[in-house]
C-alpha atoms as a PDB file:
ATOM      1  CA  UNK A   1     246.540 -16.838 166.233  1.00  0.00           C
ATOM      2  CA  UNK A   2     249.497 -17.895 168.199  1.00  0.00           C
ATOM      3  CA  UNK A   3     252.694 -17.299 168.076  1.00  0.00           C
ATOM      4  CA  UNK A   4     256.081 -18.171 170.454  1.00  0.00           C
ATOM      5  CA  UNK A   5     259.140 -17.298 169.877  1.00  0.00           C
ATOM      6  CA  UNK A   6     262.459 -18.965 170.717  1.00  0.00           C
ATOM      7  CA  UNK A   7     265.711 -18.227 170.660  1.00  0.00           C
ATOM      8  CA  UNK A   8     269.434 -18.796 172.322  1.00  0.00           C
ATOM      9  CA  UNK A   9     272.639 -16.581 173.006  1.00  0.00           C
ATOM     10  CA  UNK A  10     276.209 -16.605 174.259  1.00  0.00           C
ATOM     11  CA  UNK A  11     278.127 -14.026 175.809  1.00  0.00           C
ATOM     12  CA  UNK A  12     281.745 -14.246 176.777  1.00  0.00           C
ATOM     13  CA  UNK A  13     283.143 -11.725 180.009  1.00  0.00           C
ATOM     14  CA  UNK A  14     286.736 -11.496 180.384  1.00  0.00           C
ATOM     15  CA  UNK A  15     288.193  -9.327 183.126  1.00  0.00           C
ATOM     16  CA  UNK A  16     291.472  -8.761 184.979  1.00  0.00           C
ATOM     17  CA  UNK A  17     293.657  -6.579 187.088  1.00  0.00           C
ATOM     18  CA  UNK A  18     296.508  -5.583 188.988  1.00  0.00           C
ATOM     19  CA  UNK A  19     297.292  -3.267 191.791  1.00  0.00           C
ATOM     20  CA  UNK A  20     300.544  -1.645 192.922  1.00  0.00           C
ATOM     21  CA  UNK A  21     301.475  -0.094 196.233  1.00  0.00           C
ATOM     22  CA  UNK A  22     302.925   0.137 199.414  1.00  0.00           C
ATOM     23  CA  UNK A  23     302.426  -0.290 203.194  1.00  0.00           C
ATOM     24  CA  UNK A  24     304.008   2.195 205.910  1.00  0.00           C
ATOM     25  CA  UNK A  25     303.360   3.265 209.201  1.00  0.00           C
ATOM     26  CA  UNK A  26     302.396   6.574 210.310  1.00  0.00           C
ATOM     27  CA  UNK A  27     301.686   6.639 214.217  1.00  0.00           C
ATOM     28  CA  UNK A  28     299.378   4.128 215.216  1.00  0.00           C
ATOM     29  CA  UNK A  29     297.779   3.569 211.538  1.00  0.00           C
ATOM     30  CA  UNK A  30     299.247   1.530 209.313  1.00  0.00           C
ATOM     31  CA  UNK A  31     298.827   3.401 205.224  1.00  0.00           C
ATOM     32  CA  UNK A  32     298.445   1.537 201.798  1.00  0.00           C
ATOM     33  CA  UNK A  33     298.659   3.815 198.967  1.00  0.00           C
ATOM     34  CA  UNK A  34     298.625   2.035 195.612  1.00  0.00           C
ATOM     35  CA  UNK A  35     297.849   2.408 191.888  1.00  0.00           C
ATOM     36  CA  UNK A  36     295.548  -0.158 189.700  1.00  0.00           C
ATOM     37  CA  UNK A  37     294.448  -1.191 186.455  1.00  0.00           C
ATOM     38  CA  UNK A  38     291.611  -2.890 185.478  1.00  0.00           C
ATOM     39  CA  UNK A  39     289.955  -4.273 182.307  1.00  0.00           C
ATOM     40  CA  UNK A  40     286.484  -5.824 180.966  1.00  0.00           C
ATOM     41  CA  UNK A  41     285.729  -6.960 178.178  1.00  0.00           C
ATOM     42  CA  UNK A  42     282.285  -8.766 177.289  1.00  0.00           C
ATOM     43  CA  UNK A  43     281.438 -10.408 173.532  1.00  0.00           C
ATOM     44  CA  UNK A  44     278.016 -11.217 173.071  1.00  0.00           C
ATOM     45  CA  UNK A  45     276.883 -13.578 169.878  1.00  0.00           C
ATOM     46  CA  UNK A  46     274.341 -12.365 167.883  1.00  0.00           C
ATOM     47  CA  UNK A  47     271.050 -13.507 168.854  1.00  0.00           C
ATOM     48  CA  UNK A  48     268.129 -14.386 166.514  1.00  0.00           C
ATOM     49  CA  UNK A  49     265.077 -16.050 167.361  1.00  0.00           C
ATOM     50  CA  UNK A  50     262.448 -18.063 165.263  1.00  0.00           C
ATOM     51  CA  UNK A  51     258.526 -19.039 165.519  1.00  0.00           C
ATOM     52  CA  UNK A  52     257.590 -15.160 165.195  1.00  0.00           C
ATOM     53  CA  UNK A  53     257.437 -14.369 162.010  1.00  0.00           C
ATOM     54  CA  UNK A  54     257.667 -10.527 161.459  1.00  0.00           C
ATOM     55  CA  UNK A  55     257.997 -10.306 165.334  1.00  0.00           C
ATOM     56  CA  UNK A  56     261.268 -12.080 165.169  1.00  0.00           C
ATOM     57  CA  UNK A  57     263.949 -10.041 167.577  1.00  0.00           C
ATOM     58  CA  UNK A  58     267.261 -10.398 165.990  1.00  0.00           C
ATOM     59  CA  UNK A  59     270.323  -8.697 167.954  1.00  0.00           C
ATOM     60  CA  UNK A  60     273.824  -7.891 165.927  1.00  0.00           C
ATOM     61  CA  UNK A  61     277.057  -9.202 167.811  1.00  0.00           C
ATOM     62  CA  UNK A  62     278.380  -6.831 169.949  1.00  0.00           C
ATOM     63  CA  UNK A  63     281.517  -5.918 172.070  1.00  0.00           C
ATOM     64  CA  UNK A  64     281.924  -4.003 175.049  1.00  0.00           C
ATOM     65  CA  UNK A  65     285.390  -3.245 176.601  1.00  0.00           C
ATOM     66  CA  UNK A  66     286.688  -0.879 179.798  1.00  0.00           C
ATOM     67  CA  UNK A  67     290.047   0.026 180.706  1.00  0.00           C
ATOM     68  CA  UNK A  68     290.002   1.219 184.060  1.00  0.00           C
ATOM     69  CA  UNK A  69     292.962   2.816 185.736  1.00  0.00           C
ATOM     70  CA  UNK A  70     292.876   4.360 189.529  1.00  0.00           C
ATOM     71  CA  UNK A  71     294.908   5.569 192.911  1.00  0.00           C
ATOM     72  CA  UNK A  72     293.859   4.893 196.455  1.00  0.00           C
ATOM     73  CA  UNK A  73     294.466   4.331 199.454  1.00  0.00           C
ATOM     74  CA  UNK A  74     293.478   2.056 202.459  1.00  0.00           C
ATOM     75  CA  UNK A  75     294.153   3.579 206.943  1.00  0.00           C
ATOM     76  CA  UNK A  76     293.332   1.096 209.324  1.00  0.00           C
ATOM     77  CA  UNK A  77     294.587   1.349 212.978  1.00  0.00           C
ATOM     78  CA  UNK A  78     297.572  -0.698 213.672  1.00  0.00           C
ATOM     79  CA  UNK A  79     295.807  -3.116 216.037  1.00  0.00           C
ATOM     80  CA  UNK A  80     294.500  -4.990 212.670  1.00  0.00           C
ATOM     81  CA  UNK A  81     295.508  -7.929 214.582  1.00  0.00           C
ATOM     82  CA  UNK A  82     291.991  -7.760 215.923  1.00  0.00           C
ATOM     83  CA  UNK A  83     292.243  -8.741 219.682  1.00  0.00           C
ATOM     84  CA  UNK A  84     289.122 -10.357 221.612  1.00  0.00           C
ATOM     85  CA  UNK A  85     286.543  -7.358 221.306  1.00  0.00           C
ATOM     86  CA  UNK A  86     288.635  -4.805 220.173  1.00  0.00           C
ATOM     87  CA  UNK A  87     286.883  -2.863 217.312  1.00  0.00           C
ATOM     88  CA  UNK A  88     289.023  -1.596 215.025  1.00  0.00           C
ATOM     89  CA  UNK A  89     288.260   1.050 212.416  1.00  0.00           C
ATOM     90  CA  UNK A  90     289.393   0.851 208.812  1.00  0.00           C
ATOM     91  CA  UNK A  91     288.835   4.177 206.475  1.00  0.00           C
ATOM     92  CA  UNK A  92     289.539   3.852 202.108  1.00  0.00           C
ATOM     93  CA  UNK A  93     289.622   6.453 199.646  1.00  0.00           C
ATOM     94  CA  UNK A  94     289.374   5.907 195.739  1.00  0.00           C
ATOM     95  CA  UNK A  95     289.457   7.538 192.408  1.00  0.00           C
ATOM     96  CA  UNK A  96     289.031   5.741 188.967  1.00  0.00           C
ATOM     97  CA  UNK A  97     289.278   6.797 185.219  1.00  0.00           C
ATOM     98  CA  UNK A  98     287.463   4.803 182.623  1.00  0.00           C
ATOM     99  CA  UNK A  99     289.922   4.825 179.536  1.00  0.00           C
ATOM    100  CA  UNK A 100     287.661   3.499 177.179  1.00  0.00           C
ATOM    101  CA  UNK A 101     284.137   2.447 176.826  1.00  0.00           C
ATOM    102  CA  UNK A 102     281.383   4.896 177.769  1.00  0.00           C
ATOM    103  CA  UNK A 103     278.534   3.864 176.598  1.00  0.00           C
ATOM    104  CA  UNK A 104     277.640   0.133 175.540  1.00  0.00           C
ATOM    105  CA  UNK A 105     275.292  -0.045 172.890  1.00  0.00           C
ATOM    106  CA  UNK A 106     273.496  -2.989 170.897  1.00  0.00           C
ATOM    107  CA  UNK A 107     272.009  -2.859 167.270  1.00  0.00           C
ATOM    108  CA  UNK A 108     269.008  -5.263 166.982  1.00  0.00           C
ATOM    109  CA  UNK A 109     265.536  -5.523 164.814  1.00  0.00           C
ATOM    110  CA  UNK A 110     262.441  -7.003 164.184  1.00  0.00           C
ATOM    111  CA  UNK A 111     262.151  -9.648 161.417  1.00  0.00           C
ATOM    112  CA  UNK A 112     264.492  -9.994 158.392  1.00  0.00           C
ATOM    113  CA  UNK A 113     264.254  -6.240 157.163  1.00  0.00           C
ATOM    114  CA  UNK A 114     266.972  -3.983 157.642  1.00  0.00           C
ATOM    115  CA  UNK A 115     265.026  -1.093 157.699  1.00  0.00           C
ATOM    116  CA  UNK A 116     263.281  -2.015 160.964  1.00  0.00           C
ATOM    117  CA  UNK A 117     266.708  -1.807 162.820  1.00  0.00           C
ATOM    118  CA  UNK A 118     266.683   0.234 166.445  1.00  0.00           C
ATOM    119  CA  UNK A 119     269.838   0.810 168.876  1.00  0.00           C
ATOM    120  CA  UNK A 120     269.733  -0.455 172.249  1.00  0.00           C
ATOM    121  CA  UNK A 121     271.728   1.673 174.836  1.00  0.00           C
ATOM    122  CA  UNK A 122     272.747   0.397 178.058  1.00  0.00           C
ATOM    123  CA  UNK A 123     273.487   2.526 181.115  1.00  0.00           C
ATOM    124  CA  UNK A 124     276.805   4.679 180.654  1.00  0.00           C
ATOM    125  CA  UNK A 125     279.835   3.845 182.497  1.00  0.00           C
ATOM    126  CA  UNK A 126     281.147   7.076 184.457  1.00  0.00           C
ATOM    127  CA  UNK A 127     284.324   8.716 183.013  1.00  0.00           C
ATOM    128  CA  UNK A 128     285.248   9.432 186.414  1.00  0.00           C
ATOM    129  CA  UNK A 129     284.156   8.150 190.124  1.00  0.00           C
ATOM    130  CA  UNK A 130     285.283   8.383 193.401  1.00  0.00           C
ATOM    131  CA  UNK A 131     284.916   5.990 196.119  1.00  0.00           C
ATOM    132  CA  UNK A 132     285.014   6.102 200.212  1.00  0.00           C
ATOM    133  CA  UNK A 133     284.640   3.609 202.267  1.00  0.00           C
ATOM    134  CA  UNK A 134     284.810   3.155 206.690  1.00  0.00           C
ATOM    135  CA  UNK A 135     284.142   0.078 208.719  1.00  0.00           C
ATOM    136  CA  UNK A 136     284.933  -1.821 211.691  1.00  0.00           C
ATOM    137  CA  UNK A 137     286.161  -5.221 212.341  1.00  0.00           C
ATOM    138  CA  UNK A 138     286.947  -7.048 215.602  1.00  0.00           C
ATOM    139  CA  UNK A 139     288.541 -10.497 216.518  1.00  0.00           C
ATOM    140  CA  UNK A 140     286.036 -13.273 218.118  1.00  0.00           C
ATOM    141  CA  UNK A 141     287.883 -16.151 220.205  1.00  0.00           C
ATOM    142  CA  UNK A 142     291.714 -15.561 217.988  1.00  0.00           C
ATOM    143  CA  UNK A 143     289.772 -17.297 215.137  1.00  0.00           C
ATOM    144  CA  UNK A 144     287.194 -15.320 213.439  1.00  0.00           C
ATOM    145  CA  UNK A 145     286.818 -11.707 212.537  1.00  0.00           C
ATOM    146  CA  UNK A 146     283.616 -10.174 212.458  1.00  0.00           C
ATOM    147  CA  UNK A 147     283.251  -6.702 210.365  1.00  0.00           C
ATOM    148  CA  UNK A 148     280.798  -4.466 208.934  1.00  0.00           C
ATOM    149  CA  UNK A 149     281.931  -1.805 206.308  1.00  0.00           C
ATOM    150  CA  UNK A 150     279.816   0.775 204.520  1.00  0.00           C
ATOM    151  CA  UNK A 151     281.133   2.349 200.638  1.00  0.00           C
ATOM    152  CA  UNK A 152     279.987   5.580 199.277  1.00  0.00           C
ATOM    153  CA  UNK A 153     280.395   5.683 195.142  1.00  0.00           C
ATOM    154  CA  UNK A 154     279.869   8.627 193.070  1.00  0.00           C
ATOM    155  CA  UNK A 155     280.321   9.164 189.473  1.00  0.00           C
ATOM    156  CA  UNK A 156     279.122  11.152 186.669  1.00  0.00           C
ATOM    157  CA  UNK A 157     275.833  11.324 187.031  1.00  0.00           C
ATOM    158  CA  UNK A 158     275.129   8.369 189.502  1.00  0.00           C
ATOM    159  CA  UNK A 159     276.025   6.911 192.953  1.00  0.00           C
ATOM    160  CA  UNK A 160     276.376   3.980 195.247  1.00  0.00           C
ATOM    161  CA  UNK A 161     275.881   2.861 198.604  1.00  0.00           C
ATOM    162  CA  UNK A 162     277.304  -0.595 199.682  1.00  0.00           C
ATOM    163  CA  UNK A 163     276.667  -1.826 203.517  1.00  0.00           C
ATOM    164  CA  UNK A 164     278.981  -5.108 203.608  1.00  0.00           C
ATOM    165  CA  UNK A 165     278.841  -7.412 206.743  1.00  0.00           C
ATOM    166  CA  UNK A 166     281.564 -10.376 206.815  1.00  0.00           C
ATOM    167  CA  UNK A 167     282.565 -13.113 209.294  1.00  0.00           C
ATOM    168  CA  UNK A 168     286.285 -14.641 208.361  1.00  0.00           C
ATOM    169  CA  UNK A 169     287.668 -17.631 209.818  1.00  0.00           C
END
């Protein structure tokens, strides 16, 4: 016997933000300070699919949304202007608060019964993380910048490395 299943979904992501804050000067580094918010918020359809019989997956709408708020702040040496080989270093330091969601979760079974229902859970979202961040960047021929930056996360229960290399024009 052979059976195939098919089936089709939708999801919808929304997401936003804002950040607040301030430049100044302290000796030869020029400080950014600032506040933000941010916010998420992903729909999914249900999802049902057919050809299965009893083996059918079908998956409940769901909705997932984050409120994030957070301080930081950004040094990088006041020769930013990135002259002809000059490497200059950049340093950031983070903190964020998720305000809402913790831990998405999906409701979903197998063929038309209600009593053969399960809950999916996704990874939870930290309550709180912390972020750090250093690089370098240097000016190529007063057109380009070439920079390399590496970020530390950690939250509860997890963390993130992030090696970034860029060229800008």
């Amino acid at each position: 016997m052979s059976r195939v299943a098919r089936g089709d979904g939708h999801a919808i992501e929304l997401g936003g933000g804002t950040d607040i804050g301030f430049v100044t000067r302290a000796a030869n580094w020029i400080v950014q300070p600032a506040l933000t918010v941010e916010g998420v918020r992903v729909s999914r359809a249900a999802f049902s699919e057919a050809g299965a019989d009893t083996l059918n997956l079908n998956v409940d709408a769901s909705v997932l949304n984050s409120l994030t708020a957070g301080a930081g702040i950004d040094v990088r040496h006041a020769s930013a202007r990135t002259r002809n080989g000059l490497w200059t270093p950049t340093f950031g330091l983070r903190y964020a608060r998720e305000l809402m969601a913790l831990l998405p979760q999906v409701s979903a079974r197998l063929g038309d019964g209600a009593s053969d229902s399960f809950d999916v859970k996704g990874l939870p979202l930290s309550r709180h993380s912390v972020t750090a961040n250093a690089g370098l960047s240097a000016g190529i021929n007063g057109r380009m910048t070439l920079s390399a930056d590496y970020q530390f996360e950690r939250g509860s229960g997890e963390q993130r490395h992030l090696l970034s290399i860029g060229l800008g024009f």
